[in-house]
Protein backbone atom coordinates (compact mmCIF):
# COMPACT_ATOMS: atom_id res chain seq x y z
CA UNK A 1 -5.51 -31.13 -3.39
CA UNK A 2 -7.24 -31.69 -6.58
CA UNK A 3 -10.78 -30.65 -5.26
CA UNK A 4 -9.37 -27.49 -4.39
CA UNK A 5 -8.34 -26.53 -7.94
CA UNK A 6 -11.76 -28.53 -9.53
CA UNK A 7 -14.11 -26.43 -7.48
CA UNK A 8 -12.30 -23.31 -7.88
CA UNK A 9 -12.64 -24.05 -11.91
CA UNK A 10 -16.62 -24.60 -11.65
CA UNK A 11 -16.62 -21.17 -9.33
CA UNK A 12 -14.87 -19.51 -12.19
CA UNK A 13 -17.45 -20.70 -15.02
CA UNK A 14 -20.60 -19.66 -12.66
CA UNK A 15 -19.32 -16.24 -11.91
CA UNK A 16 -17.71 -15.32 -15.70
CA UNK A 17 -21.49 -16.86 -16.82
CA UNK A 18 -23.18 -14.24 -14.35
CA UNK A 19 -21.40 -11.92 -15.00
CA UNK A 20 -23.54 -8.56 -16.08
CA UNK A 21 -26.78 -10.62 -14.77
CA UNK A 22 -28.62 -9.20 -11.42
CA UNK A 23 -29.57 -12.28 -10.18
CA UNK A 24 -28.18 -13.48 -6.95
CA UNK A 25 -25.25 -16.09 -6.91
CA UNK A 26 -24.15 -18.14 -4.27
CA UNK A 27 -21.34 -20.72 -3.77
CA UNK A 28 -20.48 -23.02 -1.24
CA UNK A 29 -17.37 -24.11 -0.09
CA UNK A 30 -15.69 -26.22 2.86
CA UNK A 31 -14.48 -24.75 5.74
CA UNK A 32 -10.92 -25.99 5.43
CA UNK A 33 -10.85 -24.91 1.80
CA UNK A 34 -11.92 -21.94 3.60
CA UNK A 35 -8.62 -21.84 5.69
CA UNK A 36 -6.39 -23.28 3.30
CA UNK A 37 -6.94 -20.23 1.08
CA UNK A 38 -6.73 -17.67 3.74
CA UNK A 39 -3.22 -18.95 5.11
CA UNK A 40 -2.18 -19.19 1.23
CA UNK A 41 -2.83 -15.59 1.37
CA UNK A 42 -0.90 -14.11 4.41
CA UNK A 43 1.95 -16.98 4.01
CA UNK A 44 1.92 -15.53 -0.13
CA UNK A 45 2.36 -11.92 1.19
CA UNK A 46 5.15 -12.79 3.71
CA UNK A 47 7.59 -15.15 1.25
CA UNK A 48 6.72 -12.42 -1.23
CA UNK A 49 7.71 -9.88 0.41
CA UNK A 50 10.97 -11.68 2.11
CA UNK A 51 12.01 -12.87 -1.47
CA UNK A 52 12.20 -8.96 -2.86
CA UNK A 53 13.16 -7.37 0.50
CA UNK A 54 16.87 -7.97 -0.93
CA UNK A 55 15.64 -5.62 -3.82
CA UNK A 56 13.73 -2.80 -2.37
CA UNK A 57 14.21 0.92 -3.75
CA UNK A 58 17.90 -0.57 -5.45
CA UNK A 59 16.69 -0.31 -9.04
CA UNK A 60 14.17 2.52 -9.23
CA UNK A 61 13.21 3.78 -12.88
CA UNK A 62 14.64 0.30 -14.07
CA UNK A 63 13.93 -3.27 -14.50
CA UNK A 64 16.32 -5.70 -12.27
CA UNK A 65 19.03 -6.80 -14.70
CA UNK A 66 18.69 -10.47 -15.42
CA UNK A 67 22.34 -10.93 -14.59
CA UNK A 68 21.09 -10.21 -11.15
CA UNK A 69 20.37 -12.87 -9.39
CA UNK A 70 17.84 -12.94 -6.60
CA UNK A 71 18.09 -15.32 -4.07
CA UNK A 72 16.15 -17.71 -2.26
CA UNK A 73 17.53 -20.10 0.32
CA UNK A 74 16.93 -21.97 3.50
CA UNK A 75 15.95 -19.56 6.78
CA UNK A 76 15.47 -16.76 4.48
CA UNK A 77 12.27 -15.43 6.59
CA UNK A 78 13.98 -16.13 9.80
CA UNK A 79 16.75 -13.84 8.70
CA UNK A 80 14.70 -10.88 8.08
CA UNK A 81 12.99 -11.65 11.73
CA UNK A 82 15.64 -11.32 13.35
CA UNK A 83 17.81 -8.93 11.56
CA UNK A 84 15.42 -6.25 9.83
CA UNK A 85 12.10 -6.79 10.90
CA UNK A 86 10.81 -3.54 9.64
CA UNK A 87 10.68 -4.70 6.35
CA UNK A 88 7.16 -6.94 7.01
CA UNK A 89 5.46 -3.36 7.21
CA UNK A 90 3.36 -5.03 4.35
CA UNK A 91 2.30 -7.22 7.46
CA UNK A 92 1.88 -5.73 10.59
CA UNK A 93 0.13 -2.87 9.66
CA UNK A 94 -2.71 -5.58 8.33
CA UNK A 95 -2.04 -7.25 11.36
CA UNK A 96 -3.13 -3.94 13.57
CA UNK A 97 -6.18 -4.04 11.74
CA UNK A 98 -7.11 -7.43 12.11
CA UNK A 99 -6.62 -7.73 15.67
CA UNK A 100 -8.46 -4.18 16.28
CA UNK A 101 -11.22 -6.85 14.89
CA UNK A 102 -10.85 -9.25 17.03
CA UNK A 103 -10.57 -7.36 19.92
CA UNK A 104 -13.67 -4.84 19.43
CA UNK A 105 -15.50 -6.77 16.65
CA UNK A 106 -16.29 -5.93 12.92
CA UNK A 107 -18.07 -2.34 14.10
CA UNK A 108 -14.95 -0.98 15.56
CA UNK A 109 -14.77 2.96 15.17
CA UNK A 110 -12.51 4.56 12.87
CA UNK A 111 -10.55 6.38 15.75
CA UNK A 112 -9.67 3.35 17.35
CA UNK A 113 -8.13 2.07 14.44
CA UNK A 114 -6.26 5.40 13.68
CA UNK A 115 -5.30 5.80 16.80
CA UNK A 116 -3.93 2.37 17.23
CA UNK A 117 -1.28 2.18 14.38
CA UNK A 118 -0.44 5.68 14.88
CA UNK A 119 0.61 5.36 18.83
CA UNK A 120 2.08 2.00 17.47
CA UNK A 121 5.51 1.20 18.30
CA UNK A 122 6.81 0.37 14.88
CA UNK A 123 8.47 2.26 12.27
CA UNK A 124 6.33 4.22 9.24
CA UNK A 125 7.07 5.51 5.95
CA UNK A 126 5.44 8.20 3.50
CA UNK A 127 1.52 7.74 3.72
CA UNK A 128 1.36 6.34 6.68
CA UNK A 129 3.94 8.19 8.58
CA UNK A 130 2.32 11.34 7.64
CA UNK A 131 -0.84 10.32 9.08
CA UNK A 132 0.59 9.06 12.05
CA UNK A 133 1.74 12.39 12.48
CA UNK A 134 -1.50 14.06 11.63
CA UNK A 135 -3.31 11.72 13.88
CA UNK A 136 -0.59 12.87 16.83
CA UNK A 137 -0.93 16.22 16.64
CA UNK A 138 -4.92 16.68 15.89
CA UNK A 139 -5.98 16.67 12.64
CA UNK A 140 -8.26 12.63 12.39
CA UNK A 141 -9.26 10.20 9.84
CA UNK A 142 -10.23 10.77 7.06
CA UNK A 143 -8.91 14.32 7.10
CA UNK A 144 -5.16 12.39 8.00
CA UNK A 145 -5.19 10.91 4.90
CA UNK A 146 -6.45 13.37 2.35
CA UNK A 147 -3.91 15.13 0.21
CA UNK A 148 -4.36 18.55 1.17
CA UNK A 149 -3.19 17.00 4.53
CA UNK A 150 -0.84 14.52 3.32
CA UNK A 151 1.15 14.91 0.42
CA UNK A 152 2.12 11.13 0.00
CA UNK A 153 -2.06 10.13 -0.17
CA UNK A 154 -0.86 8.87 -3.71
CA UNK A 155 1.51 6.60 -2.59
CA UNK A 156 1.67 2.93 -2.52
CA UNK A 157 0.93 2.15 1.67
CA UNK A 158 -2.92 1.15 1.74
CA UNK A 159 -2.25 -0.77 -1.17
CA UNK A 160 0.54 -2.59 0.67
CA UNK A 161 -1.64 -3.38 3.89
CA UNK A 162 -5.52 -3.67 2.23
CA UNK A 163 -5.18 -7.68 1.68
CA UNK A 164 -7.17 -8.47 5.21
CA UNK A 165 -10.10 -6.31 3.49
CA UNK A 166 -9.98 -9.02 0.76
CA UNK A 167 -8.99 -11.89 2.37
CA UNK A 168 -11.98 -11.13 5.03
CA UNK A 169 -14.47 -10.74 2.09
CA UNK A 170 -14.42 -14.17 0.42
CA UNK A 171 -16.42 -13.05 -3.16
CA UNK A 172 -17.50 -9.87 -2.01
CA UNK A 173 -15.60 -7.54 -3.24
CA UNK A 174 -17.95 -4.58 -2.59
CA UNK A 175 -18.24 -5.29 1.20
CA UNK A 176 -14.01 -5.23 0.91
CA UNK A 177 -14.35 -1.83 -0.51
CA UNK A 178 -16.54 -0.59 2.27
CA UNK A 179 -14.23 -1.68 4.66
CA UNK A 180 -11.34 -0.05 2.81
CA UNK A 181 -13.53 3.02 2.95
CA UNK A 182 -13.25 2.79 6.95
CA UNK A 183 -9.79 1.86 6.82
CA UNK A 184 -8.06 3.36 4.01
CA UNK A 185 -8.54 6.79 4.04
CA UNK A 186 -6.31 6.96 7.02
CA UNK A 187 -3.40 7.35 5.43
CA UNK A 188 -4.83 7.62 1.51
CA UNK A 189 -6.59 9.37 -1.15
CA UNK A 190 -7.53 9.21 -4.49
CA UNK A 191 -5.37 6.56 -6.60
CA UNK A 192 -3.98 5.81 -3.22
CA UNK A 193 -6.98 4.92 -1.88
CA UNK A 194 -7.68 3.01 -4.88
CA UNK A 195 -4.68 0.72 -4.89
CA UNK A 196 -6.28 -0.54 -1.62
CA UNK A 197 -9.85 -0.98 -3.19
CA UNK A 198 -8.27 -2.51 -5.96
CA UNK A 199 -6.05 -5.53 -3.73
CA UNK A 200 -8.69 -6.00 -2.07
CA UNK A 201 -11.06 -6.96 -4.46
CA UNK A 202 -8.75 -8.81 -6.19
CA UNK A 203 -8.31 -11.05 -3.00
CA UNK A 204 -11.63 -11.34 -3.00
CA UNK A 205 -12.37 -12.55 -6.26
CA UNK A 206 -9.61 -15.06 -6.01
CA UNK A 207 -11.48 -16.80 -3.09
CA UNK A 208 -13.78 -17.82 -6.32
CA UNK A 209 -12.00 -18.19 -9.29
CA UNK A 210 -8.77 -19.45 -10.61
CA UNK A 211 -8.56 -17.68 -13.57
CA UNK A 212 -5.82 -14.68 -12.87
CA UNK A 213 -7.20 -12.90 -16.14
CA UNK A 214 -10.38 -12.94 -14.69
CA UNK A 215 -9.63 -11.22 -11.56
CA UNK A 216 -7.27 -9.19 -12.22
CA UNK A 217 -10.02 -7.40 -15.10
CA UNK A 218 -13.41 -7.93 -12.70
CA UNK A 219 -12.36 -6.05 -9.95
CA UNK A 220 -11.01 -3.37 -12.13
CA UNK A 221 -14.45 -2.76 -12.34
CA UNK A 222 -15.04 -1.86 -8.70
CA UNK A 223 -12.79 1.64 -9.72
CA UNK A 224 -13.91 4.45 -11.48
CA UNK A 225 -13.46 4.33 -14.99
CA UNK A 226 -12.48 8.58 -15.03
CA UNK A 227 -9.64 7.95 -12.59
CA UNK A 228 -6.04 7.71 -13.91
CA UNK A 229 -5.66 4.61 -11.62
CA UNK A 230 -8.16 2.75 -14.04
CA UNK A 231 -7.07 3.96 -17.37
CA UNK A 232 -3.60 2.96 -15.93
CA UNK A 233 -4.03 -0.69 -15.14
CA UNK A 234 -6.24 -1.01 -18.28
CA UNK A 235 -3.04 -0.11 -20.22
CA UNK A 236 -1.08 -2.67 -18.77
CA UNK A 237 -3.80 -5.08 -19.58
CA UNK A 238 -3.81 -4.33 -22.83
CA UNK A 239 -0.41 -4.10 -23.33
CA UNK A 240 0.10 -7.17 -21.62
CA UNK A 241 -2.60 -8.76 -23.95
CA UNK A 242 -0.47 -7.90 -27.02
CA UNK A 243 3.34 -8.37 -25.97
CA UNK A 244 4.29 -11.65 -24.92
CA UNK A 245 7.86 -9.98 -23.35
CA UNK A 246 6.17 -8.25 -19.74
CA UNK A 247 10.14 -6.24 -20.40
CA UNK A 248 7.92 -4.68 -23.54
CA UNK A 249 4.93 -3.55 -21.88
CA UNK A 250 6.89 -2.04 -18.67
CA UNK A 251 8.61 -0.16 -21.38
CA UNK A 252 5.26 1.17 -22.76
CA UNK A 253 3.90 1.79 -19.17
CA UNK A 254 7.24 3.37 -18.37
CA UNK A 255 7.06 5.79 -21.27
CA UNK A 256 3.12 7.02 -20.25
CA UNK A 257 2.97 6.65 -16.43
CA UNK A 258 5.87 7.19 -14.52
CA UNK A 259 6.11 10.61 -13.62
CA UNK A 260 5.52 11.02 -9.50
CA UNK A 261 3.12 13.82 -9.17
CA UNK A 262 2.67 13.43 -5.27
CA UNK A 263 5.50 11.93 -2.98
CA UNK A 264 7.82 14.61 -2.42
CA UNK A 265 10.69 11.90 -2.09
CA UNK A 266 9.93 11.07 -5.57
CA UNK A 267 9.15 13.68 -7.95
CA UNK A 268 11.62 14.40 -10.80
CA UNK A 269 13.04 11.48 -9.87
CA UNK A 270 13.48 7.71 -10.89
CA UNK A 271 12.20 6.24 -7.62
CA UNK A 272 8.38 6.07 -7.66
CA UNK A 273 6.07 5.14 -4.32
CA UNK A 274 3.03 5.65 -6.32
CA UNK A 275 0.29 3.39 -6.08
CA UNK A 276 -0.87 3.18 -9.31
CA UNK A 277 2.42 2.69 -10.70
CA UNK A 278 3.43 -0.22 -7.93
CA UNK A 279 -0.47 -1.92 -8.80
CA UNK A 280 0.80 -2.10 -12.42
CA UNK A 281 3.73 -4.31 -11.32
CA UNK A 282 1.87 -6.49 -9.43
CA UNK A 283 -0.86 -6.69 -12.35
CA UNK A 284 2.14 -7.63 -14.88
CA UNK A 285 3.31 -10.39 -12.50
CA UNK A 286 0.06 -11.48 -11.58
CA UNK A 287 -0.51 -11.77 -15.30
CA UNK A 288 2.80 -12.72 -17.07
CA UNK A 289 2.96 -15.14 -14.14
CA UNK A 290 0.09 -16.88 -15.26
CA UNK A 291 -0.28 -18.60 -11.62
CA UNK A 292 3.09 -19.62 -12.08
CA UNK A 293 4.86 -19.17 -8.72
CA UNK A 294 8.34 -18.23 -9.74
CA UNK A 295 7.36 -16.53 -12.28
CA UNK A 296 4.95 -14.06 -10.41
CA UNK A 297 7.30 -13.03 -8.29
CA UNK A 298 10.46 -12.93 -10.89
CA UNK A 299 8.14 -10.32 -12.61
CA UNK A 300 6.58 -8.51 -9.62
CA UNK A 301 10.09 -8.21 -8.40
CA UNK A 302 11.89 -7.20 -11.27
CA UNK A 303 9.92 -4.31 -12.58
CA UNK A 304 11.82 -2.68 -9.73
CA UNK A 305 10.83 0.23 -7.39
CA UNK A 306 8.77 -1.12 -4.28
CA UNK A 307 10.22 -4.51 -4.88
CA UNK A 308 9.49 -6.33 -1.61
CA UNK A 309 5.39 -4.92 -1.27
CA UNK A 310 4.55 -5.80 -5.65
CA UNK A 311 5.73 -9.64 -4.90
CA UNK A 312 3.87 -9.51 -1.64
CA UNK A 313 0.76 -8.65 -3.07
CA UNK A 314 0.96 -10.57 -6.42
CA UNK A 315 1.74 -13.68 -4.10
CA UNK A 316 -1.19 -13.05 -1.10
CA UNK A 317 -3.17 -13.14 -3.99
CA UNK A 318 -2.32 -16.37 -6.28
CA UNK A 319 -1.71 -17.56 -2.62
CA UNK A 320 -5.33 -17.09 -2.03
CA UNK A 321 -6.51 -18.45 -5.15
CA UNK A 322 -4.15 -21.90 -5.20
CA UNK A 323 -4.26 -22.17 -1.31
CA UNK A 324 -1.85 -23.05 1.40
CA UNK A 325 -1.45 -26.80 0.24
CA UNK A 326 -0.58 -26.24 -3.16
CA UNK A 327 1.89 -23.80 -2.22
CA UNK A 328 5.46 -25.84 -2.81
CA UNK A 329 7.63 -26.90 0.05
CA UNK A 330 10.48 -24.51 -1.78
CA UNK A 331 8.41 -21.44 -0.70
CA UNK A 332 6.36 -22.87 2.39
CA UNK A 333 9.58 -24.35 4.56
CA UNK A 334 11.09 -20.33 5.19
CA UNK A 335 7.59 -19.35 6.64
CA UNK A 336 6.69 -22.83 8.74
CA UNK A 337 10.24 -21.93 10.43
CA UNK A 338 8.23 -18.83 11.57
CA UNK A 339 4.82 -19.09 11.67
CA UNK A 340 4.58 -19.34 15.55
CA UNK A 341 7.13 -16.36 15.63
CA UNK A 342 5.44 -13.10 16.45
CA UNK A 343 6.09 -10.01 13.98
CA UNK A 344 8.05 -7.32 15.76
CA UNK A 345 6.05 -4.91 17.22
CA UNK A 346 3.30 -7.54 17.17
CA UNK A 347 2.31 -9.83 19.63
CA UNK A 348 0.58 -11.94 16.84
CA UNK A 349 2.42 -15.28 14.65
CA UNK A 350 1.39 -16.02 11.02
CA UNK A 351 -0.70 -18.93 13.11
CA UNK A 352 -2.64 -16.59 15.18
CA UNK A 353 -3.27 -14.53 12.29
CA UNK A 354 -4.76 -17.22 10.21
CA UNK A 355 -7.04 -18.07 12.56
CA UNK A 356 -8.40 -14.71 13.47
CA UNK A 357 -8.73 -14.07 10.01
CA UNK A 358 -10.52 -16.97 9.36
CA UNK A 359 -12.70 -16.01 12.62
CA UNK A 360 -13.58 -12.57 10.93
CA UNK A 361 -14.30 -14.28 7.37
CA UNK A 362 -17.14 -16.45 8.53
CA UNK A 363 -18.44 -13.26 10.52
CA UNK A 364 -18.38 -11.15 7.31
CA UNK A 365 -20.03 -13.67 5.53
CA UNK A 366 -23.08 -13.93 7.57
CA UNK A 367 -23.40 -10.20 7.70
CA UNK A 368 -23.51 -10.00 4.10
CA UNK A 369 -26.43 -12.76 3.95
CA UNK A 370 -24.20 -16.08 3.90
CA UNK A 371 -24.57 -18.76 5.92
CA UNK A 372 -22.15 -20.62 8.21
CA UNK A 373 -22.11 -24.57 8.61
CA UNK A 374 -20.26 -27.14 10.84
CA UNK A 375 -18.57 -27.92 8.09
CA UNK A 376 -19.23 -25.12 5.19
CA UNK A 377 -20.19 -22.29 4.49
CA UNK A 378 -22.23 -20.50 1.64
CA UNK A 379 -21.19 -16.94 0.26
CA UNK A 380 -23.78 -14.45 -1.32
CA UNK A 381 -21.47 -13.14 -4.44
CA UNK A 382 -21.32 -9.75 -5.22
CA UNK A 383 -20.61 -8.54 -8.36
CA UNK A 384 -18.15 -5.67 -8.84
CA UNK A 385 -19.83 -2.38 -7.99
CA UNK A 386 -18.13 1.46 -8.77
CA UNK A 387 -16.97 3.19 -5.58
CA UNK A 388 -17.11 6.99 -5.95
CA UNK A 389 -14.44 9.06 -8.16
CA UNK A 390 -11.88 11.03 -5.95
CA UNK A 391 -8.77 12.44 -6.97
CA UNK A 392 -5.50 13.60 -5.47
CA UNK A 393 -3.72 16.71 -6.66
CA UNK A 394 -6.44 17.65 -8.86
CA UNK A 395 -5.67 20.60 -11.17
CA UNK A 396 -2.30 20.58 -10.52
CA UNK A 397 1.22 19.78 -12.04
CA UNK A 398 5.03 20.01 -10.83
CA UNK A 399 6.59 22.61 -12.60
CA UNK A 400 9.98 22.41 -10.30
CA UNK A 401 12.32 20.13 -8.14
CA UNK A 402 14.51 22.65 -6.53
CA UNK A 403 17.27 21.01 -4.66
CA UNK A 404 18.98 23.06 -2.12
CA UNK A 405 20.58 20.90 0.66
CA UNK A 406 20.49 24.14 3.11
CA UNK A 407 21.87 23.50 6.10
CA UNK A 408 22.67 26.81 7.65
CA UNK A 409 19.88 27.82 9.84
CA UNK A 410 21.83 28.68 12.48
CA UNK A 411 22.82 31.86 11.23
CA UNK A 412 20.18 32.94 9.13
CA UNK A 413 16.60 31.65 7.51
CA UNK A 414 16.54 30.66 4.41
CA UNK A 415 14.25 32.69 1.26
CA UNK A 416 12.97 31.76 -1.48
CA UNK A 417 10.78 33.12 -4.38
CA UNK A 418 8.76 31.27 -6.81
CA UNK A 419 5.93 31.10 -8.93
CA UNK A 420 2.96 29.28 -9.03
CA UNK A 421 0.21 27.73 -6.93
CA UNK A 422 1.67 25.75 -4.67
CA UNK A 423 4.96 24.45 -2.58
CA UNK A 424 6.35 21.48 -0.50
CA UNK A 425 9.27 22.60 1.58
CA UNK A 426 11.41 19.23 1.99
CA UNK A 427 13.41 18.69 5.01
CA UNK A 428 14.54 17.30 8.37
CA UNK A 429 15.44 17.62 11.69
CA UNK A 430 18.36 15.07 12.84
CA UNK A 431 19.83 14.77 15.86
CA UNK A 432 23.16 13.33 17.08
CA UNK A 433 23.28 10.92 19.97
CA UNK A 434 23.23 13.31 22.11
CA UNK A 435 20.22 15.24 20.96
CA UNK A 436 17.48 14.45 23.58
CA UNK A 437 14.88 12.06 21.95
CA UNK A 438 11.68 14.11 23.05
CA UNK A 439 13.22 17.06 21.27
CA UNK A 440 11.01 18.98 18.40
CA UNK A 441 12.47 21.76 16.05
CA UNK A 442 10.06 24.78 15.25
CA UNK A 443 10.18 26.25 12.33
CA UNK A 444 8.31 29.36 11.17
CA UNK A 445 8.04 29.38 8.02
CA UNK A 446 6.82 33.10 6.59
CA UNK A 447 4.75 33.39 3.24
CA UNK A 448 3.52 36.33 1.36
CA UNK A 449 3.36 37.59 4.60
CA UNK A 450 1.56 34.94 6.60
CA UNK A 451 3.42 33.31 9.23
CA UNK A 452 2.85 29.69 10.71
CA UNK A 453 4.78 27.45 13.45
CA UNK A 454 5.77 23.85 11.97
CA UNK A 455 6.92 21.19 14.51
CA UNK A 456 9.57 18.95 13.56
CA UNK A 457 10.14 15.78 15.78
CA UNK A 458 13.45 14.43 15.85
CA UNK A 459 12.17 10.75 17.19
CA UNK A 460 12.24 8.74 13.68
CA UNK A 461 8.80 7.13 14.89
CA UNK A 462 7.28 10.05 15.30
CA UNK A 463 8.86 12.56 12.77
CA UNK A 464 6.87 14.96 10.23
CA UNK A 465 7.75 13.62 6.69
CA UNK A 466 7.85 17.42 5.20
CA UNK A 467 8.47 20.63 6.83
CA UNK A 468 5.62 22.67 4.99
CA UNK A 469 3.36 22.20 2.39
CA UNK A 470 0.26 24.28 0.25
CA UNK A 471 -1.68 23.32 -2.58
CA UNK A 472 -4.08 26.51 -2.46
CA UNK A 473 -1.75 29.23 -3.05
CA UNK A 474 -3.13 32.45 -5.67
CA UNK A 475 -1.72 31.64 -8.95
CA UNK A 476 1.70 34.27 -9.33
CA UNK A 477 4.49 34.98 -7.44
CA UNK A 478 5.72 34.05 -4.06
CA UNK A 479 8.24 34.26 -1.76
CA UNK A 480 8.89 31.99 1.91
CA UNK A 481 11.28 32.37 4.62
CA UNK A 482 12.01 29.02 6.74
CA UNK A 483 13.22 30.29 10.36
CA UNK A 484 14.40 27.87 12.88
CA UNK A 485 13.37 29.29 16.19
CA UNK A 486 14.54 26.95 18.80
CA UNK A 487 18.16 25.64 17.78
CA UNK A 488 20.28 22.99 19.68
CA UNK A 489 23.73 22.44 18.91
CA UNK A 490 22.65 18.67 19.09
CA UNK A 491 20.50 18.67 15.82
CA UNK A 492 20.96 19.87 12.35
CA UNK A 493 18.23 21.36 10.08
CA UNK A 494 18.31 20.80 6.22
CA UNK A 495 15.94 21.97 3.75
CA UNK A 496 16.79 19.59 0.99
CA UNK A 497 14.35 20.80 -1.73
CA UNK A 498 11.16 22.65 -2.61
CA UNK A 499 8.58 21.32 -5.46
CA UNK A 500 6.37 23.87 -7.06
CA UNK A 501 3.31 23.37 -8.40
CA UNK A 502 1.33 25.10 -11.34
CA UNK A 503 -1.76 24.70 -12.86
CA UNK A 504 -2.78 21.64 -15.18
């Protein structure tokens, strides 16, 4: 074990000593040091994830009360198999990618990706949902992901499902932002997109360094420094830097960066999907942690919101950086119970997925000018490069929550006049058990004038996340009609709430 940690030490001087320098570095390192951090990193994500999934969404606005205790005991993992499997989204959507990679190599197209998880068989939420719906019904990556099509492109999903991109790009984090270019804008935008880019590189950094401080800083430097996503984690930095309580400095980020501007689900209110603000809780338990296991996650975790996806990331990537074998037997014995189970929805274990991974690794590394040995290989290090700026909701601010909880379509539409320059109508179909499952509302929903037919979905897998949204609207007054034109006695329509935007 110990020439794990020594080399990852000498890694650590060579890269902080380069750092700023344009000549080319490159480090070698064994093949089963290889593997060992790769399974660190997708067993990391899956205990991590299994150890807040308890948590999730139950203290949103909050910290987790220390007279709260979260658990950990024996077959934990294999509960969550085989009682709510939905809550390793963190994992199978990763895994879609990385077998679309296996099966049609390190070229495949965009479409096939897109199409893949969004005619998957497993359940969504926010981002991606939306995009699986765009992706359905015509409108393709990128353009699924932007957030004039997608109103959650803010939120936290690529950043919950861009570890692969890292853990596939072993010191080079630029060639794990290119593939989170491919990848990401599925289902994201802007800071969405950037929570991705930002994992990612963070995985990849850890492949070569053990210093957390170190990589959670350097591949802040692989996002713009204009965007709100960097000027947000470089708070928590620095206010991590000067408060040894992490309680203090979610206080301080609480105070400057929690309001939602995006996720309808979450505006004007305490729960918050947004990536930026879910990266900050990993950063603070990556960072209070100080490669401390329990204490990365205790942090991660108890910052609240998301708090089965922070610990998942935080621990894919200290997992990465102390590999599999100096993970303790406390954490590893709930994932060897099932690492030759597949995920639901999957046909792929934690075993198979280590090994494709590792398959993909050694391919990315000799595509980026590394070489692969019988026994080693030899990485070309990149040093952090800036992606391009892009932002999400630009120009804009909420100005409203509305709650209505309207119900009564049956009888009459529902109106509404407002002011501004744009709206998100929020709202479901359900149906009762009787409904028929290939049933889909439409709703015509009438402004200034302007008519146009939205299709609601009652299948959960395949619903539409909002019933109508616009972010181009002329700046003044404004009134919308929502008409339900096909009603069933089987299904209920609700309009729950409508957020108005104004101008910045």
């Amino acid at each position: 074990m110990k020439k794990i940690i020594i080399y990852s030490i000498i890694i650590s001087a060579v890269i902080i000593s380069m750092a700023g320098c344009n000549q080319v570095q490159t480090v070698s390192i064994s093949k089963e040091i290889l593997m060992d951090k790769i399974k660190g990193g997708w067993a990391g994500q899956t205990f991590g994830c299994t150890y807040g999934g308890p948590t999730e969404f139950k203290f949103n606005g909050m910290i987790i009360p220390d007279s709260i205790e979260i658990e950990w005991t024996e077959g934990q993992c294999q509960w969550w198999f085989d009682n709510d499997p939905g809550l390793y989204d963190d994992v199978y959507m990763d895994l879609t990618f990385v077998e679309m990679f296996e099966k049609h190599g390190l070229d495949v197209s965009v479409d096939s990706i897109a199409n893949a998880f969004a005619y998957a068989d497993y359940k969504l939420w926010h981002a991606n949902q939306a995009a699986r719906y765009n992706i359905i019904n015509g409108i393709p990556a990128p353009q699924s992901g932007h957030w004039k099509n997608n109103p959650h492109a803010d939120d936290i999903d690529f950043q919950i499902e861009a570890d692969f991109a890292g853990l596939m790009s072993p010191g080079m984090p630029n060639t794990s932002t290119e593939i989170c270019d491919k990848i990401g804008h599925i289902m994201c935008y802007g800071d969405g997109w950037y929570g991705g880019v930002y994992v990612a590189a963070m995985y990849s950094l850890a492949f070569i360094s053990d210093d957390i401080k170190f990589v959670v800083k350097e591949a802040l430097k692989i996002i713009p420094a204009e965007s709100d996503y960097h000027k947000c984690i470089s708070d928590v930095i620095k206010w991590s830097e000067e408060n040894e309580d992490w309680k203090v400095t979610w206080q301080l980020f609480q105070d400057e960066w929690s309001d939602e501007v995006g996720c309808p689900k979450s505006v004007k209110r305490p729960v918050n999907i947004d990536a930026k603000v879910n990266s900050a809780y990993v950063v603070m338990g990556l960072l209070y942690g100080n490669k401390n296991i329990d204490k990365t996650l205790e942090v991660s975790t108890r910052c609240g919101n998301d708090s089965d996806c922070n610990p998942a990331t935080a621990m894919g990537i200290l997992g990465t950086m102390i590999g599999y074998s100096n993970i303790p037997d406390k954490w590893l014995n709930n994932v060897r119970q099932i690492e030759n189970t597949n995920f639901k929805y999957t046909n792929i274990s934690l075993n198979k997925t280590y090994q494709m991974s590792f398959n993909q690794t050694l391919q990315v590394i000799e595509r980026n000018g590394g070489k692969v040995g019988d026994d080693k290989v030899v990485i070309k290090v990149q040093q952090p490069r800036t992606t391009k700026y892009e932002k999400c909701f630009e120009g804009l601010k909420v100005s409203l929550r509305d709650n209505m909880n309207y119900t009564d379509f049956r009888n009459k539409p529902y109106t509404y006049d407002f002011e501004g320059v744009g709206i998100v109508l929020d709202g479901r179909i359900k149906g009762t058990e009787k409904c028929p499952e290939n049933y889909v509302a439409e709703i015509e929903i009438t402004i200034d004038g302007e008519k146009s037919l939205q299709k609601l979905p009652v299948n959960f897998i395949l619903r539409k996340k909002e019933v109508y949204w616009n972010y181009d609207l002329p700046d003044g007054k404004h009134n919308v009609s929502m008409k339900w034109l096909n009603p069933v006695d089987e299904a209920t329509l609700q309009l729950e709430s409508a957020i108005i935007y104004t101008k910045l």
